[in-house]
C-alpha atoms as a PDB file:
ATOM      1  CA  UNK A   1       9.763  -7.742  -3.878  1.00  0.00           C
ATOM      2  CA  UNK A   2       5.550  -7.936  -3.021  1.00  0.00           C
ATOM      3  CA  UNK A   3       3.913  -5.938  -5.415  1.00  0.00           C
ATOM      4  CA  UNK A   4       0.004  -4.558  -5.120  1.00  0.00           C
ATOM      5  CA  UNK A   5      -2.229  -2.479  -6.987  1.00  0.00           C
ATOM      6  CA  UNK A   6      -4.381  -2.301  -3.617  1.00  0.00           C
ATOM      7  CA  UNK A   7      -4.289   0.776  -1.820  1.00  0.00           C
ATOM      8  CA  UNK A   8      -6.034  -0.819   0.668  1.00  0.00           C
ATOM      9  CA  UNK A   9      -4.210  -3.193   0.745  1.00  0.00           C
ATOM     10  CA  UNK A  10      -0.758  -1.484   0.663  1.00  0.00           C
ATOM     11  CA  UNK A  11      -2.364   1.039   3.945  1.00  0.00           C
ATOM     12  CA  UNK A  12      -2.905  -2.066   5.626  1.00  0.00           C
ATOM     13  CA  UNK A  13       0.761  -3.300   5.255  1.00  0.00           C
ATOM     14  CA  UNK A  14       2.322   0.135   6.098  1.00  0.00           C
ATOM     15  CA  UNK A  15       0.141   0.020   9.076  1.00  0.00           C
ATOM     16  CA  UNK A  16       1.607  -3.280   9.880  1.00  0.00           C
ATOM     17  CA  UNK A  17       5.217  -2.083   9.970  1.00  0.00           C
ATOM     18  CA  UNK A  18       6.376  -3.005   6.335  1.00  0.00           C
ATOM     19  CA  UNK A  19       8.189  -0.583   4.840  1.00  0.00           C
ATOM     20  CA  UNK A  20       7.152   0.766   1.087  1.00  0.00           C
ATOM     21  CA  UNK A  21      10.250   1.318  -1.208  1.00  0.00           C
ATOM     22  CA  UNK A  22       8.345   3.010  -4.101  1.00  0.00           C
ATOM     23  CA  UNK A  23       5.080   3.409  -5.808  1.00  0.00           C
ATOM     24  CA  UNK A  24       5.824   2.033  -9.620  1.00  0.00           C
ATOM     25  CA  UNK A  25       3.822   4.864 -11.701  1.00  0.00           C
ATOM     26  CA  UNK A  26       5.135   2.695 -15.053  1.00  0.00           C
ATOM     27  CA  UNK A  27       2.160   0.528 -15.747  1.00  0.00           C
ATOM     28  CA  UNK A  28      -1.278   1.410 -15.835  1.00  0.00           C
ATOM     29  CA  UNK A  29      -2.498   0.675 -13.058  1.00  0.00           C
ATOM     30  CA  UNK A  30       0.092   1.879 -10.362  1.00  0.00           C
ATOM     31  CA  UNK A  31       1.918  -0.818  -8.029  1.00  0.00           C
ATOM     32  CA  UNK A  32       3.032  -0.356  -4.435  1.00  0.00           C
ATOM     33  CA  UNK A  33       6.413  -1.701  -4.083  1.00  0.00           C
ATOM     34  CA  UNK A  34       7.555  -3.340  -0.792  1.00  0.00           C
ATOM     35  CA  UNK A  35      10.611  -5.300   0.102  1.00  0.00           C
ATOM     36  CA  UNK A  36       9.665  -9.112   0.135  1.00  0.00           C
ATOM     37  CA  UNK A  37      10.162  -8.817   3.956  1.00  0.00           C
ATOM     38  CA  UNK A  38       9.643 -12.477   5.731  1.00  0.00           C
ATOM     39  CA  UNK A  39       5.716 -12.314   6.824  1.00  0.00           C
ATOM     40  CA  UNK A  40       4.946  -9.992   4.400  1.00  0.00           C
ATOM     41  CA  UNK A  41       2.721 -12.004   2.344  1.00  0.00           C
ATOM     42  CA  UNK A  42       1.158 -14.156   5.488  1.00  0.00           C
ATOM     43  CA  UNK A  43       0.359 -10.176   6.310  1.00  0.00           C
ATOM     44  CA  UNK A  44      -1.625  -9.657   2.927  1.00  0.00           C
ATOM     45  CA  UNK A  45      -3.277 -12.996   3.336  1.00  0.00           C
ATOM     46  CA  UNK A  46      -4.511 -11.540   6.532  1.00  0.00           C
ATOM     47  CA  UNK A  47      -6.197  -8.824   5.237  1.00  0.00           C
ATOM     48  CA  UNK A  48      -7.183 -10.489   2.230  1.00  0.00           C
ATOM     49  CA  UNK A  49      -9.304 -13.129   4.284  1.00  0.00           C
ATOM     50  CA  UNK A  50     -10.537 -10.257   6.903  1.00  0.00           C
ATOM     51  CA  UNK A  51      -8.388 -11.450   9.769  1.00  0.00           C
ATOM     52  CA  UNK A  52      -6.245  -8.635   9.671  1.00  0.00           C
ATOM     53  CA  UNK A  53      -6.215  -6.262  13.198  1.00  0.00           C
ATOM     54  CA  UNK A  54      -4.851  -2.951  13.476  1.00  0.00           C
ATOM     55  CA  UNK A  55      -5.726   0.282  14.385  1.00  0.00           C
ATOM     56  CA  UNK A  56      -8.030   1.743  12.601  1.00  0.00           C
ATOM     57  CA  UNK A  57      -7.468   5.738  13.163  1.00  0.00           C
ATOM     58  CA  UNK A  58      -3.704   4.656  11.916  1.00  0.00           C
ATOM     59  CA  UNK A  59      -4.949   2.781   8.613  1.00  0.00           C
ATOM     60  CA  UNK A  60      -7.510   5.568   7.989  1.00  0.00           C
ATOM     61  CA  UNK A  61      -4.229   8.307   8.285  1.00  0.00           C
ATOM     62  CA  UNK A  62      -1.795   6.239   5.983  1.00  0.00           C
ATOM     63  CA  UNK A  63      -4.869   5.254   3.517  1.00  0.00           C
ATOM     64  CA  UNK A  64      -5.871   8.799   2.888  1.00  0.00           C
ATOM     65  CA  UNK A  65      -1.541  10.304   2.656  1.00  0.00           C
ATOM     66  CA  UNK A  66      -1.441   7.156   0.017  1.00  0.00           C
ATOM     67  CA  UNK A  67      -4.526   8.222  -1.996  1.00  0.00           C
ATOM     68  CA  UNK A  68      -3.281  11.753  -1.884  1.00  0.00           C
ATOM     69  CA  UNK A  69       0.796  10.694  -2.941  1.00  0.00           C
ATOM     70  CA  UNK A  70      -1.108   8.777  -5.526  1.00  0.00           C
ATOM     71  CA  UNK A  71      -3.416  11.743  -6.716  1.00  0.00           C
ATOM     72  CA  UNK A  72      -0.298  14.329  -7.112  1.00  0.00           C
ATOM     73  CA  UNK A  73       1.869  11.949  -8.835  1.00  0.00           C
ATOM     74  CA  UNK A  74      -1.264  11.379 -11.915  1.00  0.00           C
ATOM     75  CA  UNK A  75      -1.580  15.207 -11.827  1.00  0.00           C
ATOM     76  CA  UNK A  76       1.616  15.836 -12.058  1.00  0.00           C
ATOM     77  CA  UNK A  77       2.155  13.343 -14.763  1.00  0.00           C
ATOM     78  CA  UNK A  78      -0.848  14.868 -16.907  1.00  0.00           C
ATOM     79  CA  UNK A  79       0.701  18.040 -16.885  1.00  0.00           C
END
């Protein structure tokens, strides 16, 4: 499994055609959960040294329906 904290980070690697299995709510700080596809950490090195390319308008869509997924969940949880 690749595990990340990122949102950024995890929008970027949806983008990229890696599929999330779950967001782990368990720890404090929330962890996107992906399958530890082959690539999928070359990927993350990508972004994490700014070489990564994809579409922005597509990033921008799956960032903000991540921050949102993430926002309902801690609502939901506080209530």
């Amino acid at each position: 499994m690749y595990k990340t904290s990122d949102t950024a980070l995890a929008a970027y690697l949806i983008t990229a055609n890696y599929q999330i299995n779950t967001i782990d709510y368990s720890q404090q700080r929330f962890q996107f959960v992906f399958p530890d596809d082959n690539g999928i950490a070359s990927a993350a090195n990508l972004y994490l040294t700014s070489q990564a390319k994809v579409d922005p308008s597509t990033y921008n869509r799956i960032y903000r329906r991540l921050t949102r997924t993430i926002h309902r969940q801690l609502q939901w949880g506080e209530e």
